[in-house]
PDB file of N, CA and C in Angstrom:
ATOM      1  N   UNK A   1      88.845  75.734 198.017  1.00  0.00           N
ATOM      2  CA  UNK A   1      89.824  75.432 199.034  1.00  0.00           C
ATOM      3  C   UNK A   1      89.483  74.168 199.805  1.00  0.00           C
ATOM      4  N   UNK A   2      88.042  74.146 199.884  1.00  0.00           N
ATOM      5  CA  UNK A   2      87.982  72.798 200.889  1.00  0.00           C
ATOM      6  C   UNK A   2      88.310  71.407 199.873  1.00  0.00           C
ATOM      7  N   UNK A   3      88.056  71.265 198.725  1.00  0.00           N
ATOM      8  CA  UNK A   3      88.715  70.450 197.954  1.00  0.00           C
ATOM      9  C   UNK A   3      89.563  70.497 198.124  1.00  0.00           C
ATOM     10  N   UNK A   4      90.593  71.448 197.873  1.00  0.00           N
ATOM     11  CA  UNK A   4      91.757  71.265 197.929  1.00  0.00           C
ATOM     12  C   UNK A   4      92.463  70.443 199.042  1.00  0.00           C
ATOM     13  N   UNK A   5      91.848  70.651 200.146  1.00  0.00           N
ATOM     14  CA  UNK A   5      92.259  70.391 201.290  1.00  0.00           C
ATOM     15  C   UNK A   5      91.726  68.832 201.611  1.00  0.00           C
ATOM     16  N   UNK A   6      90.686  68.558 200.726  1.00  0.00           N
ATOM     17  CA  UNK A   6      90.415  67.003 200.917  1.00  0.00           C
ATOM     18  C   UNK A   6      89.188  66.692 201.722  1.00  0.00           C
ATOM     19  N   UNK A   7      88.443  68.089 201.950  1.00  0.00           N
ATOM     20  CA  UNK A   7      87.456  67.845 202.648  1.00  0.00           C
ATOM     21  C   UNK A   7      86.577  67.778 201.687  1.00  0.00           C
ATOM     22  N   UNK A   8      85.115  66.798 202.447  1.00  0.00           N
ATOM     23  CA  UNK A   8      83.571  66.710 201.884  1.00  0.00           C
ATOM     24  C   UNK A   8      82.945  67.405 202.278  1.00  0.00           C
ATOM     25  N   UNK A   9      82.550  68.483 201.434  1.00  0.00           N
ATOM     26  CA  UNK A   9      81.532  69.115 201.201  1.00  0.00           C
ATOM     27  C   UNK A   9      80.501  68.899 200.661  1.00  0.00           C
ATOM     28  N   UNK A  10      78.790  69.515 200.731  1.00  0.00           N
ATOM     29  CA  UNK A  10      77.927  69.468 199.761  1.00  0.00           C
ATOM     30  C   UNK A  10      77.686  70.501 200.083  1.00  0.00           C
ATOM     31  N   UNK A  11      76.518  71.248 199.255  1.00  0.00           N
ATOM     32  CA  UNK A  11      75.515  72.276 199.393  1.00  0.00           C
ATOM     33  C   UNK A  11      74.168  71.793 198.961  1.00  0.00           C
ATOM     34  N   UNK A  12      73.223  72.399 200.245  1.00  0.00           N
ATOM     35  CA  UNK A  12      71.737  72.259 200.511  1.00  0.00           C
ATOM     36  C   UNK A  12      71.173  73.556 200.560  1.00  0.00           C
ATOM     37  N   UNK A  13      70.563  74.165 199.027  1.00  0.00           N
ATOM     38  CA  UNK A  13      70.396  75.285 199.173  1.00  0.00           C
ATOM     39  C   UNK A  13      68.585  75.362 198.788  1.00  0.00           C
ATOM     40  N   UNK A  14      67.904  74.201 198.683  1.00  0.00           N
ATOM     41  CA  UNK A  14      66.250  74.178 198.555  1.00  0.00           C
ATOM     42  C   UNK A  14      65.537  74.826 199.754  1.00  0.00           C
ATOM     43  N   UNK A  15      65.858  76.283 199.773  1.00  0.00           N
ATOM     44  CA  UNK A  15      64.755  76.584 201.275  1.00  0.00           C
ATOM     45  C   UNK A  15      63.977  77.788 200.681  1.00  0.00           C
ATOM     46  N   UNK A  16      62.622  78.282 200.996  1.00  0.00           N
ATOM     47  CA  UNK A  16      61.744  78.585 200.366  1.00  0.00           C
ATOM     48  C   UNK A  16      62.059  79.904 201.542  1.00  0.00           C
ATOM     49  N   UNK A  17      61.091  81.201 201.021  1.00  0.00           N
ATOM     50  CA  UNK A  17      61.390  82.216 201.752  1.00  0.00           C
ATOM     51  C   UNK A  17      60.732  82.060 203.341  1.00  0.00           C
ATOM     52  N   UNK A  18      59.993  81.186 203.173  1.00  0.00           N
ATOM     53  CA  UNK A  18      59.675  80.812 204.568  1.00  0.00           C
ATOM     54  C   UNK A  18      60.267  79.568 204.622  1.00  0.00           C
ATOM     55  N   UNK A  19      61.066  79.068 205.244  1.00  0.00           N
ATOM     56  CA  UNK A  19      61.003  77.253 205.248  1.00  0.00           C
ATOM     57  C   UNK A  19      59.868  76.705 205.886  1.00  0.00           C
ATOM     58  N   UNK A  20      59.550  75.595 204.468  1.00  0.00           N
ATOM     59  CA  UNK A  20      58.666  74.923 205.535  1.00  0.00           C
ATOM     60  C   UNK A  20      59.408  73.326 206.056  1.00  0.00           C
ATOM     61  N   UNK A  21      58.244  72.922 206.579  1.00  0.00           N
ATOM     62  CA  UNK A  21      58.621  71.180 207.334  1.00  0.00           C
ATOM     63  C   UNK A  21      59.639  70.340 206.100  1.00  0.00           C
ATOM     64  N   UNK A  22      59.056  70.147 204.944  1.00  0.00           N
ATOM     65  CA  UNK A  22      59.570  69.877 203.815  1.00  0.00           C
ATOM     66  C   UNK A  22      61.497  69.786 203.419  1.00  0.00           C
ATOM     67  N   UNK A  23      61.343  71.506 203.353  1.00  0.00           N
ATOM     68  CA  UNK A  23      62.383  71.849 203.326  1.00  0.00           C
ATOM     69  C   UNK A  23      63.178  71.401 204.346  1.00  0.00           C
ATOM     70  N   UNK A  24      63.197  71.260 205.668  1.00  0.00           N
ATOM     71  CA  UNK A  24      63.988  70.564 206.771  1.00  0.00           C
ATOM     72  C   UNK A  24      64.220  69.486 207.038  1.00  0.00           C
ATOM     73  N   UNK A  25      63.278  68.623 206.170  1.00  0.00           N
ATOM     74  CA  UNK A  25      63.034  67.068 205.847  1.00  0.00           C
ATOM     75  C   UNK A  25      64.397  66.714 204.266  1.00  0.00           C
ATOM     76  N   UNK A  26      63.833  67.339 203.750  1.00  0.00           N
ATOM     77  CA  UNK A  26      64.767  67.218 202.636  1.00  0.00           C
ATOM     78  C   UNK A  26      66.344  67.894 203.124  1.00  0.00           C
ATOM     79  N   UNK A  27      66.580  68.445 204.069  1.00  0.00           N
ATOM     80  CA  UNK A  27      67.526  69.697 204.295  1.00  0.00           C
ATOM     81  C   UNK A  27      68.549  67.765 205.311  1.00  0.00           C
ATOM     82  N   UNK A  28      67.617  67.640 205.843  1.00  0.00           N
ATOM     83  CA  UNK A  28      68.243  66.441 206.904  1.00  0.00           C
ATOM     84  C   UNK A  28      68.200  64.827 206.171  1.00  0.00           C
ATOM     85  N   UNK A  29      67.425  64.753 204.924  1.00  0.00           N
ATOM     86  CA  UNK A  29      68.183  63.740 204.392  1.00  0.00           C
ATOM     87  C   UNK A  29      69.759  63.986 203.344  1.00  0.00           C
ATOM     88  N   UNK A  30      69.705  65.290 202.916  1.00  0.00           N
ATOM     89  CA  UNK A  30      71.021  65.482 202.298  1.00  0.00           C
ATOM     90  C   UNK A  30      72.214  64.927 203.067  1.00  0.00           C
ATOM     91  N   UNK A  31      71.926  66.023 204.365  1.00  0.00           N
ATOM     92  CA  UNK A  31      73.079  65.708 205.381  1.00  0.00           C
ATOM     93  C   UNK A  31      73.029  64.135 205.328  1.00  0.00           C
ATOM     94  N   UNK A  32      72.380  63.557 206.218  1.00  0.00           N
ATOM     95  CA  UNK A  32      72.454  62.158 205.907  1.00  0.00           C
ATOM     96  C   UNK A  32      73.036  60.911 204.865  1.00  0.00           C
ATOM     97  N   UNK A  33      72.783  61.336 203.796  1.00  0.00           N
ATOM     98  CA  UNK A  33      73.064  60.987 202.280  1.00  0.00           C
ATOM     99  C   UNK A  33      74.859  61.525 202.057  1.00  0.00           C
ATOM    100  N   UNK A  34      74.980  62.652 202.717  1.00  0.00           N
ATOM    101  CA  UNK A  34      76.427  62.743 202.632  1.00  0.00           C
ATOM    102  C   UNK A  34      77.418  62.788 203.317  1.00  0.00           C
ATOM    103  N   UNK A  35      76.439  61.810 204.619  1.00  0.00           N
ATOM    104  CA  UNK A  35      77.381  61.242 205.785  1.00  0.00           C
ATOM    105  C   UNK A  35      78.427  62.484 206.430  1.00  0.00           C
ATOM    106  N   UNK A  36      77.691  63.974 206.772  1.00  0.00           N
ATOM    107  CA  UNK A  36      78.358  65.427 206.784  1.00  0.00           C
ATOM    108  C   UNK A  36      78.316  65.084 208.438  1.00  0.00           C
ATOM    109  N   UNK A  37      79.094  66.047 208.747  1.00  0.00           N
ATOM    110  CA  UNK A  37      78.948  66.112 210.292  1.00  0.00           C
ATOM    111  C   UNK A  37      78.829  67.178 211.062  1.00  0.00           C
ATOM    112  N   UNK A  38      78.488  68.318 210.410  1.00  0.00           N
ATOM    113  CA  UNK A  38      78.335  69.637 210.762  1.00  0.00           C
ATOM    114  C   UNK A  38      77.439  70.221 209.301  1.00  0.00           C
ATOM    115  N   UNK A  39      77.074  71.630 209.739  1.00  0.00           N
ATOM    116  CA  UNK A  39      76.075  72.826 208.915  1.00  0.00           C
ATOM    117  C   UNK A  39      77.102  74.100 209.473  1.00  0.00           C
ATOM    118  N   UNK A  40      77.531  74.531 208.259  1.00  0.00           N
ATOM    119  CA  UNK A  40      77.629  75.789 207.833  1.00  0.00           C
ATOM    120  C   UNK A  40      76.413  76.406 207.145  1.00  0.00           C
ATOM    121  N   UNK A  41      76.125  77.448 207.724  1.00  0.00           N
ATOM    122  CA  UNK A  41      74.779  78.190 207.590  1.00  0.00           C
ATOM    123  C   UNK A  41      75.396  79.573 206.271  1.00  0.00           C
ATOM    124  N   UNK A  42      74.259  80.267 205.402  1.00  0.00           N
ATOM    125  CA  UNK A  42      74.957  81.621 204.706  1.00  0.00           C
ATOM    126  C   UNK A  42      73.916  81.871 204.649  1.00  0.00           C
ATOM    127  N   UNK A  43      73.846  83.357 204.617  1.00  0.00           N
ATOM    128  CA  UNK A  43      72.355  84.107 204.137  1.00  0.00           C
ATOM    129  C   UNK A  43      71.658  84.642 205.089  1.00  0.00           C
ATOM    130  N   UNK A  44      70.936  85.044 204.839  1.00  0.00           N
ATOM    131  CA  UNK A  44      69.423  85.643 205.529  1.00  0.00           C
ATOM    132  C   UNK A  44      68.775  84.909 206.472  1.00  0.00           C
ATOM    133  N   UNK A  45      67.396  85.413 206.987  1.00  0.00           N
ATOM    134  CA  UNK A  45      66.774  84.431 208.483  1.00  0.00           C
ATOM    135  C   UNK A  45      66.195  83.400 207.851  1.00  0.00           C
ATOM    136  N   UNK A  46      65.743  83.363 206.491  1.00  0.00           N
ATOM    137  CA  UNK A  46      65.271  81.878 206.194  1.00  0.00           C
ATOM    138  C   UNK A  46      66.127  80.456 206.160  1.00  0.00           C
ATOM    139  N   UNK A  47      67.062  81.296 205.400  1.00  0.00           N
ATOM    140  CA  UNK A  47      68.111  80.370 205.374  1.00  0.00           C
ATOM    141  C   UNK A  47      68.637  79.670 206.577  1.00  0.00           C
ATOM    142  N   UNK A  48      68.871  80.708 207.778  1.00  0.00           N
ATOM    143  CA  UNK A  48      69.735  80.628 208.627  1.00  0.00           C
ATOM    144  C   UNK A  48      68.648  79.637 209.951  1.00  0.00           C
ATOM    145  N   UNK A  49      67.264  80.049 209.418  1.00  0.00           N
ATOM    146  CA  UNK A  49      66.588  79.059 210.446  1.00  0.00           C
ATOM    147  C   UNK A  49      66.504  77.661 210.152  1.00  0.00           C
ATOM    148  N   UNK A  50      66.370  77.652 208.654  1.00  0.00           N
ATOM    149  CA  UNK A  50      66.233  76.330 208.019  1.00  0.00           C
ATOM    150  C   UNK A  50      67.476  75.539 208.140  1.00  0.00           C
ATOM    151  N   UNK A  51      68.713  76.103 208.265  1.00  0.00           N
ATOM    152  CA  UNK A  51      69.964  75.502 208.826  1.00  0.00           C
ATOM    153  C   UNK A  51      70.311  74.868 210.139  1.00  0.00           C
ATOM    154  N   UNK A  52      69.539  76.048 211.279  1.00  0.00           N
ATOM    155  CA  UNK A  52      69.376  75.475 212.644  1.00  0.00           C
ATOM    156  C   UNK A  52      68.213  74.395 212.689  1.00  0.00           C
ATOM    157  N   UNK A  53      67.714  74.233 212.229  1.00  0.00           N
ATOM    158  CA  UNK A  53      66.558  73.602 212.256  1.00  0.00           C
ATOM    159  C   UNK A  53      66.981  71.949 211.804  1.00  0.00           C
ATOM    160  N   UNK A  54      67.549  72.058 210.654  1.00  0.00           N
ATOM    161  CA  UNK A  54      68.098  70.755 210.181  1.00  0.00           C
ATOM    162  C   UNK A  54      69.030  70.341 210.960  1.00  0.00           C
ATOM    163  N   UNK A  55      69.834  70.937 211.148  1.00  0.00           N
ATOM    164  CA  UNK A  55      70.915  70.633 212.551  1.00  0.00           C
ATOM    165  C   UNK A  55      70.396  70.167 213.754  1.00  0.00           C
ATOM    166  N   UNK A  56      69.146  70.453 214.097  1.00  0.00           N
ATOM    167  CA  UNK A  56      68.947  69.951 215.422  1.00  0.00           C
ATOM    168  C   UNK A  56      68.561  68.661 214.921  1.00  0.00           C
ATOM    169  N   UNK A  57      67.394  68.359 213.600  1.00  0.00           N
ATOM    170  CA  UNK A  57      66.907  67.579 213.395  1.00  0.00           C
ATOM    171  C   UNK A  57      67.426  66.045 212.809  1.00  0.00           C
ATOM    172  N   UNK A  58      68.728  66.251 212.737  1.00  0.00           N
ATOM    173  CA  UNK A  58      69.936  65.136 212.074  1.00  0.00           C
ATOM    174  C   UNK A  58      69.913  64.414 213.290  1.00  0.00           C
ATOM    175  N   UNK A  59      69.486  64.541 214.793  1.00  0.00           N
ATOM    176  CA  UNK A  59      69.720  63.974 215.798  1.00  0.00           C
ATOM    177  C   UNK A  59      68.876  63.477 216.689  1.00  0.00           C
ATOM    178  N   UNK A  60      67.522  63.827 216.205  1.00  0.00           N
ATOM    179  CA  UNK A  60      66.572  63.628 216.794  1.00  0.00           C
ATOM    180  C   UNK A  60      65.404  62.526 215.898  1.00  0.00           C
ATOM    181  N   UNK A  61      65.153  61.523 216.900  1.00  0.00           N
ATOM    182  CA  UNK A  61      63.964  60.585 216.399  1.00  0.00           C
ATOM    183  C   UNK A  61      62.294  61.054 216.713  1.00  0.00           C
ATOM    184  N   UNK A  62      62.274  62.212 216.940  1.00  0.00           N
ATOM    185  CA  UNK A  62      60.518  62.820 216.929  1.00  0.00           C
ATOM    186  C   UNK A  62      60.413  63.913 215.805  1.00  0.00           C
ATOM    187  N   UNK A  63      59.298  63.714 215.480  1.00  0.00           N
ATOM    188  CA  UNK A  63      58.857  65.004 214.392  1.00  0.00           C
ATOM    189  C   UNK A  63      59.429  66.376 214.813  1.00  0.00           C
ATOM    190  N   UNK A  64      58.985  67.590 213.886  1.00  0.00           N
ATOM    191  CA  UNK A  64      60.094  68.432 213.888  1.00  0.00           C
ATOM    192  C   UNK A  64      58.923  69.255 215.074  1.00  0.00           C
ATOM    193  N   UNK A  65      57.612  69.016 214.462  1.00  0.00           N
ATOM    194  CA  UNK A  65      56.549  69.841 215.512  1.00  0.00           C
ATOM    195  C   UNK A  65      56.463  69.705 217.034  1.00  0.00           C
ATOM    196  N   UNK A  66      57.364  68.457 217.152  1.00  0.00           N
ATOM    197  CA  UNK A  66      57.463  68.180 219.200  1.00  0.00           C
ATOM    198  C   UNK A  66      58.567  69.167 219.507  1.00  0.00           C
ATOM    199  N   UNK A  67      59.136  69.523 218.640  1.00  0.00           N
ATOM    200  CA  UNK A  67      59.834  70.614 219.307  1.00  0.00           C
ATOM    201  C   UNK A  67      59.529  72.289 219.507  1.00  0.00           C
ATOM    202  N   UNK A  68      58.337  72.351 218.746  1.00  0.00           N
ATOM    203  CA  UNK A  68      58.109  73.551 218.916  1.00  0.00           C
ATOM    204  C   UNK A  68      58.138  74.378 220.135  1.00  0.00           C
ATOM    205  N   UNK A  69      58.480  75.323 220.137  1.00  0.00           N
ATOM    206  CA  UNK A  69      58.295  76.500 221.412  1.00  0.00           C
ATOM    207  C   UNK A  69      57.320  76.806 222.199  1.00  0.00           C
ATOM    208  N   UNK A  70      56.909  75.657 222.453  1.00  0.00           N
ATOM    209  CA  UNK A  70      55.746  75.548 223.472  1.00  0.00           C
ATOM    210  C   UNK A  70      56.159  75.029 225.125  1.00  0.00           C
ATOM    211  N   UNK A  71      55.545  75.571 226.185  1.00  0.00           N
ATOM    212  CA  UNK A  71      55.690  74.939 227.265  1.00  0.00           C
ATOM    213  C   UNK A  71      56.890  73.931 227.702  1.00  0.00           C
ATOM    214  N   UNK A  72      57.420  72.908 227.431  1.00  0.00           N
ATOM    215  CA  UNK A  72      58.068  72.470 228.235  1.00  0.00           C
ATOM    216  C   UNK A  72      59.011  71.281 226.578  1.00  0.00           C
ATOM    217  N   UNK A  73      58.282  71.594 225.525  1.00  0.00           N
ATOM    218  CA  UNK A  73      58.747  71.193 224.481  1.00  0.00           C
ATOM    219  C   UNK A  73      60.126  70.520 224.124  1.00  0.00           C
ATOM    220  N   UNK A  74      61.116  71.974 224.765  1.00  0.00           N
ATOM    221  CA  UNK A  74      62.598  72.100 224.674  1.00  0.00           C
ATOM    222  C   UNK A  74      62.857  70.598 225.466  1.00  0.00           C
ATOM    223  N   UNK A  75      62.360  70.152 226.307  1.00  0.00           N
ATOM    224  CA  UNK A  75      63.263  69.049 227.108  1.00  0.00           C
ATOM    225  C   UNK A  75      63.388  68.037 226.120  1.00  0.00           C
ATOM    226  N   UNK A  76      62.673  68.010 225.476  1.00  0.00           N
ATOM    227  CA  UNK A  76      62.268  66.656 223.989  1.00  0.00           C
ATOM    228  C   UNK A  76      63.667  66.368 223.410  1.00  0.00           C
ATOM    229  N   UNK A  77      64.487  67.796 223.225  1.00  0.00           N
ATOM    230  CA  UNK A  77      65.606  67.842 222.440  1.00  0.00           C
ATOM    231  C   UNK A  77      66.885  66.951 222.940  1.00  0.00           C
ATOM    232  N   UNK A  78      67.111  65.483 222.089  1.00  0.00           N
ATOM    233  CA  UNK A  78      68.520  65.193 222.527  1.00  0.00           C
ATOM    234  C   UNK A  78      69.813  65.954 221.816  1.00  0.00           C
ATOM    235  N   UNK A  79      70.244  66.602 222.635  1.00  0.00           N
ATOM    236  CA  UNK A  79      71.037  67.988 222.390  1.00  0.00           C
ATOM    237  C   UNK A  79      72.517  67.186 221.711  1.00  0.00           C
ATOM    238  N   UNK A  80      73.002  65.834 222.328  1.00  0.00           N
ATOM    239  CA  UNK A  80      74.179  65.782 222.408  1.00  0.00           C
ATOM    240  C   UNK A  80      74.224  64.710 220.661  1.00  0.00           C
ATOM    241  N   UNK A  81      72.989  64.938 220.179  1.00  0.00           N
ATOM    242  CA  UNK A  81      73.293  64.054 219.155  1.00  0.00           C
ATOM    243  C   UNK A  81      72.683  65.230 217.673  1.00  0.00           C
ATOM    244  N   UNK A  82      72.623  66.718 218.327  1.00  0.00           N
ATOM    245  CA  UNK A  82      72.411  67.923 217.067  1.00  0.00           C
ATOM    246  C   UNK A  82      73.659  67.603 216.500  1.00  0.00           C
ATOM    247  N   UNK A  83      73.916  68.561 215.189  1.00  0.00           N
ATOM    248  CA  UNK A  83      74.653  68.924 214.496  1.00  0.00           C
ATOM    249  C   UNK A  83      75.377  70.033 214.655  1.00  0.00           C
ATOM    250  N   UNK A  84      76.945  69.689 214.858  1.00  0.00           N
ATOM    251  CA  UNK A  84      77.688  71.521 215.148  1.00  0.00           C
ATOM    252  C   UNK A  84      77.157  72.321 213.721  1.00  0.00           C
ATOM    253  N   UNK A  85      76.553  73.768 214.405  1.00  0.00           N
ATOM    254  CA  UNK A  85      76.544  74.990 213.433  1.00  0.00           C
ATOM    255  C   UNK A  85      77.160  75.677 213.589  1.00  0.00           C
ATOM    256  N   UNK A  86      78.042  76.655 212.548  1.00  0.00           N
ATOM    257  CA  UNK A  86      78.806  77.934 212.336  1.00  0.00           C
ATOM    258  C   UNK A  86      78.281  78.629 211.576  1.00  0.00           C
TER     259      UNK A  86
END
C-alpha cells in the first residue's frame, strides 16, 4: 500500500537479540542513506529499543554512550532534531 500510494519506504531489520552500538550505527546510516524522516518500529523489546535508539540518534552529533541514563546525561539530547516514532 505505501507504494501504492507513492511513498518511500525502506526496511532496517539487522538488530541482534540484544542491540548493540553497531546495530544503531548501521540502523542510523540506513535512515540517512534513504533520506527517511520518521521510524516505524515492529516487534519485540530488541527491536523496539534499537528503533528508539536510532531515532534519537539521526539527530544528534555525540556518541550514542553520552546519552546514557546516567545523572544528568538526558540534557545532552537535542530533542527537536530526533526522529518521529510510531
Amino acid at each position: 500500500l505505501c507504494q501504492q500510494a507513492e511513498l518511500k519506504i525502506g526496511v532496517f531489520s539487522q538488530i541482534k537479540a540484544n542491540p548493540t552500538e553497531q546495530n544503531v550505527i548501521d540502523g542510523v546510516h540506513a535512515y540517512r542513506i534513504g533520506h527517511h524522516d520518521g521510524v516505524i518500529a515492529f516487534g519485540g523489546g530488541s527491536s523496539l529499543d534499537a528503533a528508539k535508539a536510532i531515532a534519537l540518534m539521526v539527530g544528534q552529533d555525540l556518541p550514542l554512550w553520552d546519552f546514557e541514563d546516567i545523572g544528568s546525561n538526558w540534557l545532552n539530547v537535542r530533542v527537536e532534531t530526533m526522529a518521529p516514532v510510531i
